[in-house]
C-alpha atoms as a PDB file:
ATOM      1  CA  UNK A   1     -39.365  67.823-151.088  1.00  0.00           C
ATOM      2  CA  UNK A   2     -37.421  71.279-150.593  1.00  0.00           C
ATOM      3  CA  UNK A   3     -38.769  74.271-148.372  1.00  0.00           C
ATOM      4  CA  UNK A   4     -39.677  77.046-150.063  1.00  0.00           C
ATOM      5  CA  UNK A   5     -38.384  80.265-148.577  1.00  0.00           C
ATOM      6  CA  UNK A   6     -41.422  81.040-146.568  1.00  0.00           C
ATOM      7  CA  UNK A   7     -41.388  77.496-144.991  1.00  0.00           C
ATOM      8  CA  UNK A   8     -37.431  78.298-144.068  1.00  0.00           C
ATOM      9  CA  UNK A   9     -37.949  81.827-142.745  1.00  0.00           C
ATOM     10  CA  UNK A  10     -40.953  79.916-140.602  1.00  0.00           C
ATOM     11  CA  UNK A  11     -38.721  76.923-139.191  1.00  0.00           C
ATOM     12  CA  UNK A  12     -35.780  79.552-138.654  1.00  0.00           C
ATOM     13  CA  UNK A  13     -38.106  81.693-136.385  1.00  0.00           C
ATOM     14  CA  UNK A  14     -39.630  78.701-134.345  1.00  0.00           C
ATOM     15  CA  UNK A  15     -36.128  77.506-133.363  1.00  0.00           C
ATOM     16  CA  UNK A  16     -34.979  80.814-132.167  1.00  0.00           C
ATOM     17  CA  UNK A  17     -38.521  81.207-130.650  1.00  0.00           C
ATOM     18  CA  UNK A  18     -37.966  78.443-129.132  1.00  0.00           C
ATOM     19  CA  UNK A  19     -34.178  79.407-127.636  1.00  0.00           C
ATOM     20  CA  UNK A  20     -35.595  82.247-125.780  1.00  0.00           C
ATOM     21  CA  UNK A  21     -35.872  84.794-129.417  1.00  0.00           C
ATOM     22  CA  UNK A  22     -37.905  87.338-130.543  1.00  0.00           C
ATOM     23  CA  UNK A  23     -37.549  87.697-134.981  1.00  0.00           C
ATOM     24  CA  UNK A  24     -38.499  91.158-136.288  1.00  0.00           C
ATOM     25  CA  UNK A  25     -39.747  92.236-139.833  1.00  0.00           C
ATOM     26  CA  UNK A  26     -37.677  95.238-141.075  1.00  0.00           C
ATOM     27  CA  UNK A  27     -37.715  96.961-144.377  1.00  0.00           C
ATOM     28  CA  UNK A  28     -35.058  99.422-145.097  1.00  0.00           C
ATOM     29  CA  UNK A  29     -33.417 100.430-148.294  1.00  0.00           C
ATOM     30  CA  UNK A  30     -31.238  98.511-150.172  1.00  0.00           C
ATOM     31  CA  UNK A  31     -28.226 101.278-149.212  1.00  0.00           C
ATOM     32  CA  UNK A  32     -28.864 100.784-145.559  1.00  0.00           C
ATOM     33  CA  UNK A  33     -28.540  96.972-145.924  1.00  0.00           C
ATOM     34  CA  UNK A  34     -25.252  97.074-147.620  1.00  0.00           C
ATOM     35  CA  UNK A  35     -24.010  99.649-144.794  1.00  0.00           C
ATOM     36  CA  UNK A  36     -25.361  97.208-141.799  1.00  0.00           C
ATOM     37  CA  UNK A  37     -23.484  94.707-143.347  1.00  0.00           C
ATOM     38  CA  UNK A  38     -20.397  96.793-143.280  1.00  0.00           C
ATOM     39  CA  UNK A  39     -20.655  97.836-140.246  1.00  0.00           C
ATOM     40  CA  UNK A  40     -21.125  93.886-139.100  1.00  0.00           C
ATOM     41  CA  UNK A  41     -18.171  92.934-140.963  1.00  0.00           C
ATOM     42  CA  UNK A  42     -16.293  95.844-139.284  1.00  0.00           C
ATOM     43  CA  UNK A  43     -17.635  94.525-135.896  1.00  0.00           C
ATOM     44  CA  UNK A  44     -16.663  90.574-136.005  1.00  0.00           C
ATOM     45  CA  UNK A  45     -13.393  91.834-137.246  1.00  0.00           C
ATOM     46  CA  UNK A  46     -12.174  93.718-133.792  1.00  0.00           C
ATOM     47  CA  UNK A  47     -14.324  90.987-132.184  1.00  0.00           C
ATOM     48  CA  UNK A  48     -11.156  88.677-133.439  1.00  0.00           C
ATOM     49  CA  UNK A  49      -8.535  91.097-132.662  1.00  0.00           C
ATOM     50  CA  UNK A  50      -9.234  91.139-128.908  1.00  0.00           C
ATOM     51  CA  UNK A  51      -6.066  89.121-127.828  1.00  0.00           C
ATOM     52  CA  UNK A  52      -6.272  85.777-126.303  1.00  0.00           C
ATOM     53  CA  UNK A  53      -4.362  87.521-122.863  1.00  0.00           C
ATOM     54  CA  UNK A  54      -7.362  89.915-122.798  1.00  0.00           C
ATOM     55  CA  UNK A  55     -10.094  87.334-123.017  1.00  0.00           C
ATOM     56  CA  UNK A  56      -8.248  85.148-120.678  1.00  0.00           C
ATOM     57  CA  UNK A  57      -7.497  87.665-118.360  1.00  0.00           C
ATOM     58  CA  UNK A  58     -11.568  88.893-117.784  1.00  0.00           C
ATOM     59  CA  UNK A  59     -12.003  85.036-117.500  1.00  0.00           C
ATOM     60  CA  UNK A  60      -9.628  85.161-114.494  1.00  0.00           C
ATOM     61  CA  UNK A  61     -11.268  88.322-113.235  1.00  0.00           C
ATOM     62  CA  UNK A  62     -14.634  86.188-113.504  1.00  0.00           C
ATOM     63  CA  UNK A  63     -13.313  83.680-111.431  1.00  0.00           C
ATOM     64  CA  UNK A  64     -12.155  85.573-108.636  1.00  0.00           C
ATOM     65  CA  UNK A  65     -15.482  87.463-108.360  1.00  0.00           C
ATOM     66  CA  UNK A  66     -16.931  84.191-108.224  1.00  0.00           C
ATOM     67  CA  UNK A  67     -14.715  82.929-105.335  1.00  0.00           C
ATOM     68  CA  UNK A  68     -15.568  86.097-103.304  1.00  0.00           C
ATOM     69  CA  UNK A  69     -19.134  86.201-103.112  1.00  0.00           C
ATOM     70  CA  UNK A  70     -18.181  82.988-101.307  1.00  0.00           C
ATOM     71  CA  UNK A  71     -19.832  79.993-102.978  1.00  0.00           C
ATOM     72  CA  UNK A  72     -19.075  77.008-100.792  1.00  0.00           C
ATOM     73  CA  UNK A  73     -20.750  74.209-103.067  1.00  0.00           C
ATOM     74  CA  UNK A  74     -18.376  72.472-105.531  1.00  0.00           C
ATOM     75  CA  UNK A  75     -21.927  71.607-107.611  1.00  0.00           C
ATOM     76  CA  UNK A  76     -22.827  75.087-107.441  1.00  0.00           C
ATOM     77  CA  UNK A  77     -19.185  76.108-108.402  1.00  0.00           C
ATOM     78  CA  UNK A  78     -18.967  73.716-111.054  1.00  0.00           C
ATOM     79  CA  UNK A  79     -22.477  75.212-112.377  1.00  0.00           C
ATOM     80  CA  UNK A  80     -21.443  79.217-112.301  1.00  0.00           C
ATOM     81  CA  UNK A  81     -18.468  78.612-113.637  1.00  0.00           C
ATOM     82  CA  UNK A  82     -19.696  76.465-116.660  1.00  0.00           C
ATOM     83  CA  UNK A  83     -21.946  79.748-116.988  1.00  0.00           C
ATOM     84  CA  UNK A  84     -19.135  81.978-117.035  1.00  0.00           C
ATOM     85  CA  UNK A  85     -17.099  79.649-119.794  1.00  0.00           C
ATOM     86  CA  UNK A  86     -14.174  78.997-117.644  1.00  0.00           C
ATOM     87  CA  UNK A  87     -11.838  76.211-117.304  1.00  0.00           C
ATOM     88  CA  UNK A  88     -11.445  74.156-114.791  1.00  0.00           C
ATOM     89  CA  UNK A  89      -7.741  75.974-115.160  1.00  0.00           C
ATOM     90  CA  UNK A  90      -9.431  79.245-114.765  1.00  0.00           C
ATOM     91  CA  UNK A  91     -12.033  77.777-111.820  1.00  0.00           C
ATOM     92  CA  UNK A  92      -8.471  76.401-110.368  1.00  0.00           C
ATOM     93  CA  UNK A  93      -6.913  79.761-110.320  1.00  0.00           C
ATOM     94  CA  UNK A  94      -9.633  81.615-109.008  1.00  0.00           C
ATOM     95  CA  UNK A  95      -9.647  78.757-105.710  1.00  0.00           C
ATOM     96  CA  UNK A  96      -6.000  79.882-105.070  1.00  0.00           C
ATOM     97  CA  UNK A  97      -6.348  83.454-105.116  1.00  0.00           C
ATOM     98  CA  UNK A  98      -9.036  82.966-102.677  1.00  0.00           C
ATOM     99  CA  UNK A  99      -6.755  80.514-100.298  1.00  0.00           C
ATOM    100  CA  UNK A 100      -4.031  83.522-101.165  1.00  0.00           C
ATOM    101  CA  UNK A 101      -6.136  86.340 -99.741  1.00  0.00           C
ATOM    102  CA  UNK A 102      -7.332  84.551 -96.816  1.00  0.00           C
ATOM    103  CA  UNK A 103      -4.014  83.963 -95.810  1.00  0.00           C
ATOM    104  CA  UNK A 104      -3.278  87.901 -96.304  1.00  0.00           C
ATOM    105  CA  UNK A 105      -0.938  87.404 -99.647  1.00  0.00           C
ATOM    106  CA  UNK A 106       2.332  85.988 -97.228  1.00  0.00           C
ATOM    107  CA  UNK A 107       4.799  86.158-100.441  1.00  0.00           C
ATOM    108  CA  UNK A 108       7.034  83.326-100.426  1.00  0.00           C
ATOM    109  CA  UNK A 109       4.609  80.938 -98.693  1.00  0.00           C
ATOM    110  CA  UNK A 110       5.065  77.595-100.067  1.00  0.00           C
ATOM    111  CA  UNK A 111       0.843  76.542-100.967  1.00  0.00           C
ATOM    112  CA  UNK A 112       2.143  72.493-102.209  1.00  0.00           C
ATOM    113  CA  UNK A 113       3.912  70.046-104.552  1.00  0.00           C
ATOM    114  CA  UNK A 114       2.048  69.458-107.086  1.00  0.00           C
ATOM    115  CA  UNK A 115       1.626  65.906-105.965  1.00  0.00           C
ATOM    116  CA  UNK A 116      -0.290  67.749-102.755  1.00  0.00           C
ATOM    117  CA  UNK A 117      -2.246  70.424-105.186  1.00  0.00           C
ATOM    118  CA  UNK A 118      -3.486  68.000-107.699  1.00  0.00           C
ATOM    119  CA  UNK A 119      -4.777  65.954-104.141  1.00  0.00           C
ATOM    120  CA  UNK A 120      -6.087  68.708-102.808  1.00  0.00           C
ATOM    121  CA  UNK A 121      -8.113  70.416-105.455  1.00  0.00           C
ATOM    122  CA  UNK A 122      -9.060  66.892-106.939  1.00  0.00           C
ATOM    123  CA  UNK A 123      -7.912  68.123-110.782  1.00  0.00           C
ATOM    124  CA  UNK A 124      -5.334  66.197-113.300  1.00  0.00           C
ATOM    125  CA  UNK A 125      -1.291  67.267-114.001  1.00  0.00           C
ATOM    126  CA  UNK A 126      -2.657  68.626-117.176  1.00  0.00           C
ATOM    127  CA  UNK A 127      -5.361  70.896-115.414  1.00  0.00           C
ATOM    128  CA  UNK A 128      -3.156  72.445-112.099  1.00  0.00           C
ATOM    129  CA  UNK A 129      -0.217  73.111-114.970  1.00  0.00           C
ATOM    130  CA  UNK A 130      -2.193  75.218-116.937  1.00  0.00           C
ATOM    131  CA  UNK A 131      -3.354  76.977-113.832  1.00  0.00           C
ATOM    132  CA  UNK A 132       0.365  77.360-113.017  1.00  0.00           C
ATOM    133  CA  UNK A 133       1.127  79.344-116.064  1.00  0.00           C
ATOM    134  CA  UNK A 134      -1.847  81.321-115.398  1.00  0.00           C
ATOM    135  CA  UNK A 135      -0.413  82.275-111.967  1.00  0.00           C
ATOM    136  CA  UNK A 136       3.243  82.618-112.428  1.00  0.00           C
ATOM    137  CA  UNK A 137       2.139  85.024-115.791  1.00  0.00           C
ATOM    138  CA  UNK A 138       0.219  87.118-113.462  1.00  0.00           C
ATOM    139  CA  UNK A 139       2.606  87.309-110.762  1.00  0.00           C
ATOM    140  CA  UNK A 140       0.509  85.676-108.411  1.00  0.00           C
ATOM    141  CA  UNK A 141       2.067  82.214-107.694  1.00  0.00           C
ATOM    142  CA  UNK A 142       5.273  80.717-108.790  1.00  0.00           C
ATOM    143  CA  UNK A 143       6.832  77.294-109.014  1.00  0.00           C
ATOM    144  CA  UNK A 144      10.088  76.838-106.876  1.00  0.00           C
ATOM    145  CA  UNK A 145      12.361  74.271-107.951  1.00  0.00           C
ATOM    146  CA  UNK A 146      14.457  72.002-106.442  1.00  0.00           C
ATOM    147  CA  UNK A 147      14.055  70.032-102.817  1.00  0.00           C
ATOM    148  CA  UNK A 148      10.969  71.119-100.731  1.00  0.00           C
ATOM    149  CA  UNK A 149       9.946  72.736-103.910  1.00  0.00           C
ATOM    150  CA  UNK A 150       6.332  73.661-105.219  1.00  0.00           C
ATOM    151  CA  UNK A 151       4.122  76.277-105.772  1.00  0.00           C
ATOM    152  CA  UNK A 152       4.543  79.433-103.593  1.00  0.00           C
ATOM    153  CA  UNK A 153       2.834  82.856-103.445  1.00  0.00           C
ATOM    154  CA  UNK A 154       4.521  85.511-105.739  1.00  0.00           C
ATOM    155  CA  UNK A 155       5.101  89.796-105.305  1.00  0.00           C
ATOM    156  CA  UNK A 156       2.515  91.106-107.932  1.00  0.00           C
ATOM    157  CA  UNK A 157       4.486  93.816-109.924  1.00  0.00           C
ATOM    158  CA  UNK A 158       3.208  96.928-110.074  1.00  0.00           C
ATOM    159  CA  UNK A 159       4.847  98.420-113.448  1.00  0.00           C
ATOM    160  CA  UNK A 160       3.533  95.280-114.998  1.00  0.00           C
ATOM    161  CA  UNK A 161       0.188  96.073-113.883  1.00  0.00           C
ATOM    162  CA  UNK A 162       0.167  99.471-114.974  1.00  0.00           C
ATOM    163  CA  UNK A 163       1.570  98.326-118.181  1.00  0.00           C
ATOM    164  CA  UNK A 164      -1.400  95.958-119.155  1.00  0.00           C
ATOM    165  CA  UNK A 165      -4.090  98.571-117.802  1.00  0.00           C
ATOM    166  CA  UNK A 166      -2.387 101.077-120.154  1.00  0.00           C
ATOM    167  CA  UNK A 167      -2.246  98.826-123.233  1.00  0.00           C
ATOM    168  CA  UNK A 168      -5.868  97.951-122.967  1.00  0.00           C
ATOM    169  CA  UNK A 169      -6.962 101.944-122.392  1.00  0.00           C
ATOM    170  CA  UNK A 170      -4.934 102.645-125.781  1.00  0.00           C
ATOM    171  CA  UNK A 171      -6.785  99.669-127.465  1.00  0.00           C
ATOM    172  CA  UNK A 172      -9.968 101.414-126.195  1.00  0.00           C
ATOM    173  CA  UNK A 173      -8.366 104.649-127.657  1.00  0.00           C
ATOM    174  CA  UNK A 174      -8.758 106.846-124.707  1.00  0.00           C
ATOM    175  CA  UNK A 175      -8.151 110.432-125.739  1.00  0.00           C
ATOM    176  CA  UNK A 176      -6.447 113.778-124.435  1.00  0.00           C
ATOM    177  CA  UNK A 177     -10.117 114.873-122.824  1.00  0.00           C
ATOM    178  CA  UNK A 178     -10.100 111.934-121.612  1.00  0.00           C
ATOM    179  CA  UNK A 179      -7.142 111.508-119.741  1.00  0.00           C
ATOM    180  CA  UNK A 180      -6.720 115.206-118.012  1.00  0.00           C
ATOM    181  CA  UNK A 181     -10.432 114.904-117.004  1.00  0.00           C
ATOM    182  CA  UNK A 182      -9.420 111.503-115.089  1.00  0.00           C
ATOM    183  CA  UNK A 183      -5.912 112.890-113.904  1.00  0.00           C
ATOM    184  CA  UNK A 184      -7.405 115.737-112.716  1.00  0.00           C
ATOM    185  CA  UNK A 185      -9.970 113.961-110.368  1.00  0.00           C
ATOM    186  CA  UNK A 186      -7.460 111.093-109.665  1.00  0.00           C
ATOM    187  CA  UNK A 187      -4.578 114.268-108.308  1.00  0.00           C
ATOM    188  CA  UNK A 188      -7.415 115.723-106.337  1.00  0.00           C
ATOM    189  CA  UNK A 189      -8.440 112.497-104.963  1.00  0.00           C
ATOM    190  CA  UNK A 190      -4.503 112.058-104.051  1.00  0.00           C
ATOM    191  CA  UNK A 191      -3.615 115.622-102.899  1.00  0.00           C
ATOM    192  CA  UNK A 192      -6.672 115.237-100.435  1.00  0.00           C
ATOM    193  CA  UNK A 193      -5.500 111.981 -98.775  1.00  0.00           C
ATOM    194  CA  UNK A 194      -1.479 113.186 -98.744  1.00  0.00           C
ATOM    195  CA  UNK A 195      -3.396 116.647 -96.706  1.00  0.00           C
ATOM    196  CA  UNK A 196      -4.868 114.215 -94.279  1.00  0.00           C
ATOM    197  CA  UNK A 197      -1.963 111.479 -94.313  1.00  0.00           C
ATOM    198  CA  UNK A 198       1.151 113.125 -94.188  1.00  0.00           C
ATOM    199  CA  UNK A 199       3.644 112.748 -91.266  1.00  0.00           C
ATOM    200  CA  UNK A 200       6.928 113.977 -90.215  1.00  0.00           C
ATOM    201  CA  UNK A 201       8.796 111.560 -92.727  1.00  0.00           C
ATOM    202  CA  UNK A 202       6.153 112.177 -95.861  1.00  0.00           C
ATOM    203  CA  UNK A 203       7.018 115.941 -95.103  1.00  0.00           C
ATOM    204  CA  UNK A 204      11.157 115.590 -95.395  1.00  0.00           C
ATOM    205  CA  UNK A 205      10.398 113.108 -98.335  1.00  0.00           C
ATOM    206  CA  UNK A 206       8.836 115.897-100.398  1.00  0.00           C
ATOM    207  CA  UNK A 207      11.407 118.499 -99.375  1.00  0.00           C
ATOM    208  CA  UNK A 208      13.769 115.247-100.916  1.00  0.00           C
ATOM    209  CA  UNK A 209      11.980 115.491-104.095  1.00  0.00           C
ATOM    210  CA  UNK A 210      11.731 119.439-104.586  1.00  0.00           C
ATOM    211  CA  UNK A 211      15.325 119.585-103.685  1.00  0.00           C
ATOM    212  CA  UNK A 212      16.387 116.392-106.139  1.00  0.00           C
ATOM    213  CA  UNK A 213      14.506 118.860-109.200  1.00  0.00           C
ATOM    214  CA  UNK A 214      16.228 121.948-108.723  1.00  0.00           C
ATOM    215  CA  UNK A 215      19.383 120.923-111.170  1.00  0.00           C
ATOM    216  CA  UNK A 216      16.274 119.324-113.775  1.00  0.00           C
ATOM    217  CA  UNK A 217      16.185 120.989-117.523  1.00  0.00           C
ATOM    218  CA  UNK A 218      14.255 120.555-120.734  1.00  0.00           C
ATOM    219  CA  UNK A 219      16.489 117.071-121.183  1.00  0.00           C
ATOM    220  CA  UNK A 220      15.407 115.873-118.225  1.00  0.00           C
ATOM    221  CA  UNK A 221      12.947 112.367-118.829  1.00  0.00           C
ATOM    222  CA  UNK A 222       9.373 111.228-117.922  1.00  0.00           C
ATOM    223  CA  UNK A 223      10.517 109.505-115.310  1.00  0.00           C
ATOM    224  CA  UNK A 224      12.245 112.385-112.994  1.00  0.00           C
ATOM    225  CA  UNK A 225       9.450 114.717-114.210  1.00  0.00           C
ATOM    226  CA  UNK A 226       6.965 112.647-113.366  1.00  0.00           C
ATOM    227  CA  UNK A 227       8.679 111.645-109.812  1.00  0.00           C
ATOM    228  CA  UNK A 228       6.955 113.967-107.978  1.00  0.00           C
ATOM    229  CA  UNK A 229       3.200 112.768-108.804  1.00  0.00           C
ATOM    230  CA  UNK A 230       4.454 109.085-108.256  1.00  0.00           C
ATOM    231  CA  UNK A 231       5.654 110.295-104.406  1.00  0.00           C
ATOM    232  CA  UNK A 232       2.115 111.793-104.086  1.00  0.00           C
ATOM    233  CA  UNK A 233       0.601 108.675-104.893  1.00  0.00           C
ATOM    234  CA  UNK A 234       2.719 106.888-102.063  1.00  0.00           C
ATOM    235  CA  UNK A 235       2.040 109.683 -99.692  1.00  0.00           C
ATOM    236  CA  UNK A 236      -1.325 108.975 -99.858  1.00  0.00           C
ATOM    237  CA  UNK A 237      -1.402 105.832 -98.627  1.00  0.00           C
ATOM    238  CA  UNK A 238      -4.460 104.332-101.014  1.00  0.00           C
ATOM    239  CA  UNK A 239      -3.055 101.620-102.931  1.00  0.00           C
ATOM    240  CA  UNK A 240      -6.083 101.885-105.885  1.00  0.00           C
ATOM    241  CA  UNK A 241      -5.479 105.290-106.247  1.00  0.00           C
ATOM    242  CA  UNK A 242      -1.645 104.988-106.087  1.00  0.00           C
ATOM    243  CA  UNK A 243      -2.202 102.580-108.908  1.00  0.00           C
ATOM    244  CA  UNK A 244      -4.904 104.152-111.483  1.00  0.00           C
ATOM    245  CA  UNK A 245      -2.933 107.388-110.807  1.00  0.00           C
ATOM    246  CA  UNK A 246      -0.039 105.697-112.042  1.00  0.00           C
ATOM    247  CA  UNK A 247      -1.379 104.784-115.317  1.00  0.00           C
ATOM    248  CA  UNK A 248      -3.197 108.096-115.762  1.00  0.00           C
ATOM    249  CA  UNK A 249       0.231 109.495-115.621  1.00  0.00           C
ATOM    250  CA  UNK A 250       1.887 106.854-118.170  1.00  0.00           C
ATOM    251  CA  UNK A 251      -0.748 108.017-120.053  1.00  0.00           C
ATOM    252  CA  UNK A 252      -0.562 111.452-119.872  1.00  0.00           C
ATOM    253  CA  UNK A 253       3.511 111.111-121.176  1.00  0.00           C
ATOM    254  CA  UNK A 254       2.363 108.630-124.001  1.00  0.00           C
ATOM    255  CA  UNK A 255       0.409 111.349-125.468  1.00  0.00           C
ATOM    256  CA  UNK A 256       2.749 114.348-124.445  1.00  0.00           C
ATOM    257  CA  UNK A 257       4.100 116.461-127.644  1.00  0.00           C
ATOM    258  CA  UNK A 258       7.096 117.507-124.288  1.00  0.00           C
ATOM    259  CA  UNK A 259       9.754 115.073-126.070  1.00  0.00           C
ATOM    260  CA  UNK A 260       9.087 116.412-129.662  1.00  0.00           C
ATOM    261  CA  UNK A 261       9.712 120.325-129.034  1.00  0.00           C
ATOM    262  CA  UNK A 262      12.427 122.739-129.060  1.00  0.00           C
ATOM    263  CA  UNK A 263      14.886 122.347-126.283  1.00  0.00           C
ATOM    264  CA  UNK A 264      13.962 126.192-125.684  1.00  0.00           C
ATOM    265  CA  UNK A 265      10.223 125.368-125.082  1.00  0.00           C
ATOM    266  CA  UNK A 266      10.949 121.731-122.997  1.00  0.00           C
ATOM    267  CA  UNK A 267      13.274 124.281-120.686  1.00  0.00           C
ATOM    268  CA  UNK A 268      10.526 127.236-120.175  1.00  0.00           C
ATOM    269  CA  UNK A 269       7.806 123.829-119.090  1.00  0.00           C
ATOM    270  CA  UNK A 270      10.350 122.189-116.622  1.00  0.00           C
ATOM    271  CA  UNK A 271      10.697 125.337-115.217  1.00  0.00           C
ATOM    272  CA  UNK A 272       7.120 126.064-114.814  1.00  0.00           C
ATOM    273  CA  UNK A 273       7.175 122.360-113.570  1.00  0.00           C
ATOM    274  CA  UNK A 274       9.260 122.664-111.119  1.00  0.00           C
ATOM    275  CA  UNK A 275       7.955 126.287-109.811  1.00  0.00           C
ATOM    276  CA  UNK A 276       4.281 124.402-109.865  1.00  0.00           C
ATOM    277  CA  UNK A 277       5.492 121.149-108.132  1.00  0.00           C
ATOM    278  CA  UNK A 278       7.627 123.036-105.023  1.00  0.00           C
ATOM    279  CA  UNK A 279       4.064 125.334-104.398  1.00  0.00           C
ATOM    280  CA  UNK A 280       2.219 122.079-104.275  1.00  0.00           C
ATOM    281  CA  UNK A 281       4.798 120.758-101.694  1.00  0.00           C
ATOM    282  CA  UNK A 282       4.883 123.908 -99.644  1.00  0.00           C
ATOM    283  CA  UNK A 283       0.797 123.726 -99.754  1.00  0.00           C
ATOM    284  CA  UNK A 284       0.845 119.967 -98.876  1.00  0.00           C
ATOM    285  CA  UNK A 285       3.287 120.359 -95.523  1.00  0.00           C
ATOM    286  CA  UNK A 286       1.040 123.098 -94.303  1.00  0.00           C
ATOM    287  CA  UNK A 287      -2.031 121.235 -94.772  1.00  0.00           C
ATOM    288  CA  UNK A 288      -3.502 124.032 -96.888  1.00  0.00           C
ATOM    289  CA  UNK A 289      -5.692 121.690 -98.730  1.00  0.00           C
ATOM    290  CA  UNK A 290      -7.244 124.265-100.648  1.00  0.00           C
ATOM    291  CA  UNK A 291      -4.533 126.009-101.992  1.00  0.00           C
ATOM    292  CA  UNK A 292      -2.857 122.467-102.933  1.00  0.00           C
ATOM    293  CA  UNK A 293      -5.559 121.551-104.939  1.00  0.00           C
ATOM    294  CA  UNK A 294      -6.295 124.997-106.346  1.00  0.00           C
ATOM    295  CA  UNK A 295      -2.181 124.386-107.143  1.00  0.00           C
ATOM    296  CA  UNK A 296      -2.991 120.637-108.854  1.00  0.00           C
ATOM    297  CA  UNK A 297      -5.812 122.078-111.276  1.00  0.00           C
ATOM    298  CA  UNK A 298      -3.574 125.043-112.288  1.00  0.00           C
ATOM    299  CA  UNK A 299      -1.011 122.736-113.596  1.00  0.00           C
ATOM    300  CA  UNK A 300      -3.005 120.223-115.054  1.00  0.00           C
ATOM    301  CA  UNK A 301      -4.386 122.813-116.730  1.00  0.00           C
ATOM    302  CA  UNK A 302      -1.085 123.116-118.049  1.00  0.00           C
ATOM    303  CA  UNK A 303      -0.788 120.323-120.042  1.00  0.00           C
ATOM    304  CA  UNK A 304      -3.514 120.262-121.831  1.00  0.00           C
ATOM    305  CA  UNK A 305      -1.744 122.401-125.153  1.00  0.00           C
ATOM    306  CA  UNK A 306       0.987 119.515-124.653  1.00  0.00           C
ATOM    307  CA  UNK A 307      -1.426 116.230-125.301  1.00  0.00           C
ATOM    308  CA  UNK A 308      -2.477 115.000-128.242  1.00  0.00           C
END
């Protein structure tokens, strides 16, 4: 005999009861419904458009947290990593970054043939492949062929790096506030260490850069604009910092109106550019932190009519 409705609504709410569920009663109007289910709609829909590198990428990230809190267990691995919905690809991956930073990231290190990984980590050709293109995509390992080939640790790039950080920030559509808010504690954060950091060779590296901008013009690009706040991020010697500065910046151009104006108005910025960024290096060599970072805020203040 069929359910009635009530009898369906009652066997729906004991199952979910039962898988750890609470079911709620809500009446709203008929206009609201229709708009929740809009807004669902709207919801699954960029739930689908997250790419399959994103996804598989926090996966990754999962794993490696995993690795460092240390678990030595391969039941209790197996168990958080089922929990986590990773691979045994993904689990793979996450046991080689581990061996990788214990050994201090030696680039170039051969880690195995295959023949000796598959051994090793006790996993099929099909599994350690798929961790292999996992690796070599994230610059982290990469297969050398020929004899006395195999699997050896990789140079992360940088630019790539900064590249997929800055994607995913646009997909999360960071705006103009936004950005010069974070540059502006990311540049004090930086001009702070480079005070405290800077040597003899830092010092003739910045007198370098000030001296490489005096011939620069409204045609000038990002990139020798930008050079400057790039150097600062190697002076200071913290490679996080070096790189979230970095995309900050790449950000920052992205949403720059600079390229767009009058070759009369991109001339009158450089200039102020340049006038800013040789204060900021006279400030920096005389380890007058204040007036550096006084210097910093001024022209990021700057920008701010420039971003949209």
């Amino acid at each position: 005999m069929p359910k009635t409705t009530a009898e369906r609504v009652a066997s729906f709410r004991a199952r979910k009861k039962s898988q750890g569920f609470t079911t709620v009663t809500l009446l709203i109007p008929t206009e609201d419904a229709e708009l929740f289910v809009e807004l669902a709609a709207q919801r699954r829909k960029q739930r689908s458009e997250l790419s399959e590198h994103d996804f598989a990428s926090r996966q990754r990230l999962a794993a490696v947290a995993l690795h460092a809190r240390g678990s030595s267990a391969d039941g209790a691995q197996a168990v958080n990593a089922h929990r986590a919905g990773m691979s045994q690809a993904e689990v793979l991956v996450g046991e080689v970054m581990k061996r990788i930073y214990e050994l201090g990231w030696p680039v170039g290190m051969p880690l195995g043939s295959q023949t000796d990984l598959m051994q090793e980590y006790k996993v099929s050709r099909a599994v350690l492949r798929q961790a292999i293109r996992l690796l070599e995509h994230d610059s982290i390992a990469t297969v050398q062929r020929g004899a006395g080939g195999g699997l050896v640790v990789a140079r992360p790039d940088l630019q790539a790096t900064i590249r997929a950080i800055k994607v995913y920030l646009e997909y999360a559509k960071i705006g103009p506030s936004e950005i010069l808010a974070t540059r502006q504690t990311l540049e004090a954060a930086t001009v702070s260490l480079v005070v405290a950091r800077l040597d003899l060779e830092g010092e003739q590296r910045l007198r370098d850069q000030i001296a490489a901008e005096e011939g620069l013009d409204g045609r000038a690009g990002a990139d020798e604009l930008l050079k400057f706040h790039f150097l600062l991020g190697e002076l200071c010697g913290d490679a996080a910092l070096r790189l979230f500065a970095s995309v900050v910046l790449q950000l920052a151009d992205s949403h720059s109106t600079f390229h767009s104006r009058s070759l009369h108005d991109r001339n009158a910025v450089v200039e102020r550019i340049k006038r800013l960024h040789a204060r900021i290096a006279d400030a920096l060599i005389a380890r007058d932190k204040e007036a550096a970072l006084a210097l910093m805020e001024h022209y990021i203040g700057g920008i701010k009519a420039w971003l949209t």
